[in-house]
N, C-alpha and C. Protein backbone atom coordinates (compact mmCIF):
# COMPACT_ATOMS: atom_id res chain seq x y z
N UNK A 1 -49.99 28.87 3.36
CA UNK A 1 -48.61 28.93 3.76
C UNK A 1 -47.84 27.92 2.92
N UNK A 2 -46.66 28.11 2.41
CA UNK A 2 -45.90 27.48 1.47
C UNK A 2 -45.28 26.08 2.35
N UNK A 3 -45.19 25.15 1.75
CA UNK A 3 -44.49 23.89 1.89
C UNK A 3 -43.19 24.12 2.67
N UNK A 4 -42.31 25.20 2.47
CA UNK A 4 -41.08 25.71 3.20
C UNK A 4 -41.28 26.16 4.38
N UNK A 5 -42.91 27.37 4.50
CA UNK A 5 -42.76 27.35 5.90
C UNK A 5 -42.84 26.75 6.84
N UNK A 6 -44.05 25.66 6.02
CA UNK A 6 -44.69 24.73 7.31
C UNK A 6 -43.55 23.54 7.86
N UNK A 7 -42.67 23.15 6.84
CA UNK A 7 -41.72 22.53 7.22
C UNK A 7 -40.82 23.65 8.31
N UNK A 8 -40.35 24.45 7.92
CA UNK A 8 -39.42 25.97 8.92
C UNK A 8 -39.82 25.70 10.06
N UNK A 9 -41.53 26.01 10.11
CA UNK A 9 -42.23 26.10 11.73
C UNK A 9 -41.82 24.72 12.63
N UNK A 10 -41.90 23.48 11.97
CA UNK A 10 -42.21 22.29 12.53
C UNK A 10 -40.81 21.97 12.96
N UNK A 11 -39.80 22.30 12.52
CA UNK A 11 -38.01 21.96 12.13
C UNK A 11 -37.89 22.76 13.90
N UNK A 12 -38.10 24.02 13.24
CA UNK A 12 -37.86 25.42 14.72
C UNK A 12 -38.59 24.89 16.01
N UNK A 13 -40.08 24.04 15.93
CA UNK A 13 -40.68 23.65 16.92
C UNK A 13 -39.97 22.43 17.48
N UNK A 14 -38.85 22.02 17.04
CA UNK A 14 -38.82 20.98 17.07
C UNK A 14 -37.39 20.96 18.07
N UNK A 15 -36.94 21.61 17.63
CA UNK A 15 -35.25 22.21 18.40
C UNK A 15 -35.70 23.18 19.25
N UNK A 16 -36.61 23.53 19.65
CA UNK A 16 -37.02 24.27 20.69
C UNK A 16 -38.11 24.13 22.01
N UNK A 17 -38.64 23.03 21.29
CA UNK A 17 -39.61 22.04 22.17
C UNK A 17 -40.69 22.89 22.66
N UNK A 18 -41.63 22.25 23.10
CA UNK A 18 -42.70 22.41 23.55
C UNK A 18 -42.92 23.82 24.34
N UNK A 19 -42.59 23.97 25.30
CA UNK A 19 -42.41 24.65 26.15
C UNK A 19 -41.85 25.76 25.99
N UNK A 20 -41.58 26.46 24.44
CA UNK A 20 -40.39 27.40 24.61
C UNK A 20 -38.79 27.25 24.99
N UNK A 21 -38.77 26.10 25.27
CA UNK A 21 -36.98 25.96 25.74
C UNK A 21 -36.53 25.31 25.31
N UNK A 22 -35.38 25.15 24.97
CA UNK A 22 -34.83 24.53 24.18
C UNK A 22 -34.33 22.78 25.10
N UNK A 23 -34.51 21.76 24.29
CA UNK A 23 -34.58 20.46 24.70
C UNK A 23 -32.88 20.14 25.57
N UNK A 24 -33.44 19.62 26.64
CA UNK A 24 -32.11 19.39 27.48
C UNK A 24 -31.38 18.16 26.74
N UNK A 25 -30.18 18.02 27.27
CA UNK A 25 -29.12 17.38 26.06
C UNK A 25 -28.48 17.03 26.94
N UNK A 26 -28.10 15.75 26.89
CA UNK A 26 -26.99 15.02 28.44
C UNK A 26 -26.28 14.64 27.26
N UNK A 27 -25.37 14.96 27.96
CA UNK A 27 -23.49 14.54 27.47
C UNK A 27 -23.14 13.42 26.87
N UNK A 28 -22.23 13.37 26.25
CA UNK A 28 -22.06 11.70 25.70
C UNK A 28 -20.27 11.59 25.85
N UNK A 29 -20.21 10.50 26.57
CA UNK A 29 -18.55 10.38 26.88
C UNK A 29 -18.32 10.08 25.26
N UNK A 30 -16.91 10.63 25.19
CA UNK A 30 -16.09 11.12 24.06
C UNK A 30 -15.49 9.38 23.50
N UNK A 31 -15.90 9.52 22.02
CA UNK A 31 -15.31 8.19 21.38
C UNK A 31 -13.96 8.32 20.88
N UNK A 32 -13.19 7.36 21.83
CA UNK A 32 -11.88 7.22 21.60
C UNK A 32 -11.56 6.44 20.66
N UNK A 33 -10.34 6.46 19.72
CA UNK A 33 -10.22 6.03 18.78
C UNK A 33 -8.98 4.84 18.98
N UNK A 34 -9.55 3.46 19.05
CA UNK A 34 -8.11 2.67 19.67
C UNK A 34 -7.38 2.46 18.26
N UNK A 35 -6.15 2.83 18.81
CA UNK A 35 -5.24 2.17 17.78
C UNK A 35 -4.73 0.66 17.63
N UNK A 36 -4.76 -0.01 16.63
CA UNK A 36 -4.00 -1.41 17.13
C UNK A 36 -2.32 -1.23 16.26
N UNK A 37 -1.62 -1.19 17.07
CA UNK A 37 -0.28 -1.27 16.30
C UNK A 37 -0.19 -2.39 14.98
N UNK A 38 0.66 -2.07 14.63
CA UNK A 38 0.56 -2.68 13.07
C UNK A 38 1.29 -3.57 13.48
N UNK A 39 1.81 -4.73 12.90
CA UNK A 39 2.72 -5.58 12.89
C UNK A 39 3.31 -5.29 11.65
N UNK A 40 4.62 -5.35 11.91
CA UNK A 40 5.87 -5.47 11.30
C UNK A 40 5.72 -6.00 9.64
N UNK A 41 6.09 -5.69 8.92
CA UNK A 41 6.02 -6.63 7.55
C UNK A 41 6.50 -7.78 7.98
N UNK A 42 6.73 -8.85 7.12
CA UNK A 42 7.05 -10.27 7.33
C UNK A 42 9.01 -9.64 6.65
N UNK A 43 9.55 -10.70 6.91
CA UNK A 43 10.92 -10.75 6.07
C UNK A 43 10.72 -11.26 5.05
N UNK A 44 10.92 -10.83 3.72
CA UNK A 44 10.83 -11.36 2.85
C UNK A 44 11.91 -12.67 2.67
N UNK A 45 11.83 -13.70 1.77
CA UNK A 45 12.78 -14.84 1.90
C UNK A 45 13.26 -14.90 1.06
N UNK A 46 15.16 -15.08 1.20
CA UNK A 46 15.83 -15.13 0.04
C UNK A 46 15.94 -16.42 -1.06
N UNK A 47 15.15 -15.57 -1.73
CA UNK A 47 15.06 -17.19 -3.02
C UNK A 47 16.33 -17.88 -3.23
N UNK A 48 17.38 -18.05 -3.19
CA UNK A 48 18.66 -18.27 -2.60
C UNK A 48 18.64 -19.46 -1.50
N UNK A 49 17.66 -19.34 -0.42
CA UNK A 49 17.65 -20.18 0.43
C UNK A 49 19.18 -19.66 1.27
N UNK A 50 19.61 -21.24 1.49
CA UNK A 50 21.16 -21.53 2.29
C UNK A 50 21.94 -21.55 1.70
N UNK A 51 21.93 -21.24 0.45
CA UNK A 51 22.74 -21.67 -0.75
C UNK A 51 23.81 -20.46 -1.17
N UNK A 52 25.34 -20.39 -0.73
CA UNK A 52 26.27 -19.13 -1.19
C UNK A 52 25.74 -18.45 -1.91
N UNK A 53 25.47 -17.46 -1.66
CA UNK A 53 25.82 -16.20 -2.93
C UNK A 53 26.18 -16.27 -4.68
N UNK A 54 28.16 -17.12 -3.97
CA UNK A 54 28.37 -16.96 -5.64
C UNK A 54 27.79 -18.21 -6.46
N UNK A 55 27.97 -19.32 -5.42
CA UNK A 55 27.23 -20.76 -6.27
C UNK A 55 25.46 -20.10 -6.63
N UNK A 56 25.16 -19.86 -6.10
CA UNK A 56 23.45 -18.80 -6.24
C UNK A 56 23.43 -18.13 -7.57
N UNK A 57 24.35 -17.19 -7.51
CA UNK A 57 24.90 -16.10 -8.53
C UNK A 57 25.32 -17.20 -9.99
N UNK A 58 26.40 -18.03 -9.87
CA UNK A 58 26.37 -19.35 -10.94
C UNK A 58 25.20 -19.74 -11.67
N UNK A 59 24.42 -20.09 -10.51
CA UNK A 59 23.72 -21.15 -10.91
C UNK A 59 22.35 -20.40 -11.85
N UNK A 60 22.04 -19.36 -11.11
CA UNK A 60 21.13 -18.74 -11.80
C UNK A 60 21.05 -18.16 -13.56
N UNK A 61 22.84 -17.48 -13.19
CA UNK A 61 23.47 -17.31 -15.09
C UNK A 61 22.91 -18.25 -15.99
N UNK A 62 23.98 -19.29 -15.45
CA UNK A 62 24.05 -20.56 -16.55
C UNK A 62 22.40 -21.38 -16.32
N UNK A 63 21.17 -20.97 -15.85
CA UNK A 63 20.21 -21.22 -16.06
C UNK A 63 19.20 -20.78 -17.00
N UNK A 64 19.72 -19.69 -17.25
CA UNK A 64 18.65 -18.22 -18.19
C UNK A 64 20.07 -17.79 -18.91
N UNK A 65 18.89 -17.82 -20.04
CA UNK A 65 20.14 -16.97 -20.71
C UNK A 65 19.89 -15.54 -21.10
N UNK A 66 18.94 -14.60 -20.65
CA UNK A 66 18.97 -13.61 -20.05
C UNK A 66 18.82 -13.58 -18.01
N UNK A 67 19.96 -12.82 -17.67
CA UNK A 67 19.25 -12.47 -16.27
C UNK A 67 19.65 -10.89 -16.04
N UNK A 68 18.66 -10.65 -15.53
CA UNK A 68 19.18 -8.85 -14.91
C UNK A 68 18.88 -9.09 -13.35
N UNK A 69 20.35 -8.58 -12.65
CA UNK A 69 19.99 -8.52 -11.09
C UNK A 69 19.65 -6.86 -11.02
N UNK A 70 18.52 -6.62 -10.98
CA UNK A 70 17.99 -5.21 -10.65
C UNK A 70 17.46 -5.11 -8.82
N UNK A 71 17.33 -3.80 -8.73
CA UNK A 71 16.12 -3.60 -7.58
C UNK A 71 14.96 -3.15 -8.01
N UNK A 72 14.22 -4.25 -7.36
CA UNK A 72 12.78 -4.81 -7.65
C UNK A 72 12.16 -5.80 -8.98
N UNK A 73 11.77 -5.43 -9.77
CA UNK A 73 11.02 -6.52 -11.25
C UNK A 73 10.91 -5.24 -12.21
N UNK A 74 11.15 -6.19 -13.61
CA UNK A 74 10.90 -5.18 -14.70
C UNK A 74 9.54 -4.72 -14.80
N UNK A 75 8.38 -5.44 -13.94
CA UNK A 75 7.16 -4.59 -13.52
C UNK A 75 7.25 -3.37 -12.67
N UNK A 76 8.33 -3.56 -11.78
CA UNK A 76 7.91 -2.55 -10.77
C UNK A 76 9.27 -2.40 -10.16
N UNK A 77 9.92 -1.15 -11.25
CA UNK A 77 11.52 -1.23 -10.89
C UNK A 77 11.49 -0.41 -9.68
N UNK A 78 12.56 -0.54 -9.04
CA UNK A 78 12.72 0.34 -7.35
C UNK A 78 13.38 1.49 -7.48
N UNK A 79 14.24 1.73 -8.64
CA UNK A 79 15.24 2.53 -8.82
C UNK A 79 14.94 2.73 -10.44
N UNK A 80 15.92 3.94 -10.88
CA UNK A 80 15.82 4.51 -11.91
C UNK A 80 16.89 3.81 -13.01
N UNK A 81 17.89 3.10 -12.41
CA UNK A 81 18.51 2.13 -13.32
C UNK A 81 18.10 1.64 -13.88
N UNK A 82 17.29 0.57 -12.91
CA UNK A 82 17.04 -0.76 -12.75
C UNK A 82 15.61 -0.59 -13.76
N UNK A 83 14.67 0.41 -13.67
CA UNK A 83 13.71 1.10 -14.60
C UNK A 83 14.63 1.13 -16.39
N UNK A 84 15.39 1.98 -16.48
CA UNK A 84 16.27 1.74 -17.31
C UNK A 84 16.73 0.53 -18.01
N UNK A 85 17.18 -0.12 -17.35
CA UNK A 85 17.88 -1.31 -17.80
C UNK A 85 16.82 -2.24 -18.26
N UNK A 86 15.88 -2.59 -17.26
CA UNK A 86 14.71 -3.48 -17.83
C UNK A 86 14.15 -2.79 -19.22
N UNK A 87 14.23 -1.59 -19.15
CA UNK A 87 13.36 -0.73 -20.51
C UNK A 87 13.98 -0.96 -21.71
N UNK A 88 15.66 -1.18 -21.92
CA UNK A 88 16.61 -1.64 -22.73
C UNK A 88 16.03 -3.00 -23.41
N UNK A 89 15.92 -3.92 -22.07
CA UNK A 89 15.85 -5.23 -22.65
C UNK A 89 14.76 -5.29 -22.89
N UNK A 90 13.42 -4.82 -22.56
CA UNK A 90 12.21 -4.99 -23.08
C UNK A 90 11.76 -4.62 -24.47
N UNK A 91 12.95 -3.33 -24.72
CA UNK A 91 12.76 -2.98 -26.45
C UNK A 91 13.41 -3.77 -27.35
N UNK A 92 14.38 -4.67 -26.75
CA UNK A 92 14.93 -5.69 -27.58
C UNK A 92 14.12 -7.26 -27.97
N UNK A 93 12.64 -7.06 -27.16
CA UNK A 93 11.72 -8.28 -26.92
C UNK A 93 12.76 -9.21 -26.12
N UNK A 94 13.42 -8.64 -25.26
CA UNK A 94 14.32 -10.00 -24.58
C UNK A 94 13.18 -10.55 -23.17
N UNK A 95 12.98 -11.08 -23.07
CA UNK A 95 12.49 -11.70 -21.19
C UNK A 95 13.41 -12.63 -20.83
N UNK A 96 14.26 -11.27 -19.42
CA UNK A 96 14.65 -11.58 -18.61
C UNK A 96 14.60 -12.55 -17.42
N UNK A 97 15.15 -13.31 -17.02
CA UNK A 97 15.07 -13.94 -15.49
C UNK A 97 15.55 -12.91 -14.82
N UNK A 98 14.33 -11.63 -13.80
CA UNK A 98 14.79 -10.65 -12.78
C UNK A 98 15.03 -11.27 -11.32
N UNK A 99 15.99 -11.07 -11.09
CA UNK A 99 16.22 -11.49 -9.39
C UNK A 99 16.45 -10.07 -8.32
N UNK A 100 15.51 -9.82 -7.75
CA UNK A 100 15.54 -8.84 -7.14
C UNK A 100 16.52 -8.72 -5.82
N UNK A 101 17.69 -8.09 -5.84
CA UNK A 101 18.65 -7.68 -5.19
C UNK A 101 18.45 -7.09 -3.92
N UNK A 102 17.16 -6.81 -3.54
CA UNK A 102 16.32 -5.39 -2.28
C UNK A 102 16.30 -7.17 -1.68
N UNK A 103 15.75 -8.14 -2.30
CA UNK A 103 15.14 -9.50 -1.07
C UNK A 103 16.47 -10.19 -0.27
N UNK A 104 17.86 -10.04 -0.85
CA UNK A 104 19.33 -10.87 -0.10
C UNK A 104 20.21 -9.53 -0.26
N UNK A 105 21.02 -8.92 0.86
CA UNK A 105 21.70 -7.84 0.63
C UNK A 105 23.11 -8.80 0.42
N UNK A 106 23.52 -9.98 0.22
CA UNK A 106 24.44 -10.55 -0.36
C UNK A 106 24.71 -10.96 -1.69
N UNK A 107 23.77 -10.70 -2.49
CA UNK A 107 23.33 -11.08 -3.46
C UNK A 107 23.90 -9.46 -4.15
């Protein structure tokens, strides 16, 4: 008898048990799946601090003498401008100071 049957016979004897009948099977309470709610992102913090807007806006210019206020980084623009615009200055070899505009909606 081939290697397949004798395994077949022993598999079939096996789910059918001894006796001809098939092996009794008690229930198993149902695994619930707990959810844990997520927590919230954090707020991101305006690099700005307490500090106005336009004195903010000043101070940052006359610090760099490139700045682009985009949404998001010339790594990882948020928008298709802001993709744009960084792509401008990157073919010019300029590096920007990016201040991302999405972190202070006063800004």
């Amino acid at each position: 008898m081939g290697l397949i049957r004798k395994i077949g016979k022993k598999v079939i004897g096996l789910a059918v048990g001894q006796a001809g009948q098939a092996p009794a099977v008690t229930p198993r309470e149902p695994v619930l799946e707990r959810s844990v709610p997520a927590a919230p992102p954090p707020e991101p913090e305006s690099p700005r601090g307490e500090m106005d807007p336009t004195e903010y806006i000043e101070a940052v210019v006359g610090d760099h003498p490139v700045t682009i206020f985009m949404k998001g980084t010339p790594s990882a623009p948020r928008c298709g401008f802001s993709a744009n615009a960084a792509g401008i200055l990157a073919a010019y070899d300029a590096v920007p100071h990016a201040v991302d505009v999405l972190l202070d909606s006063e800004v």
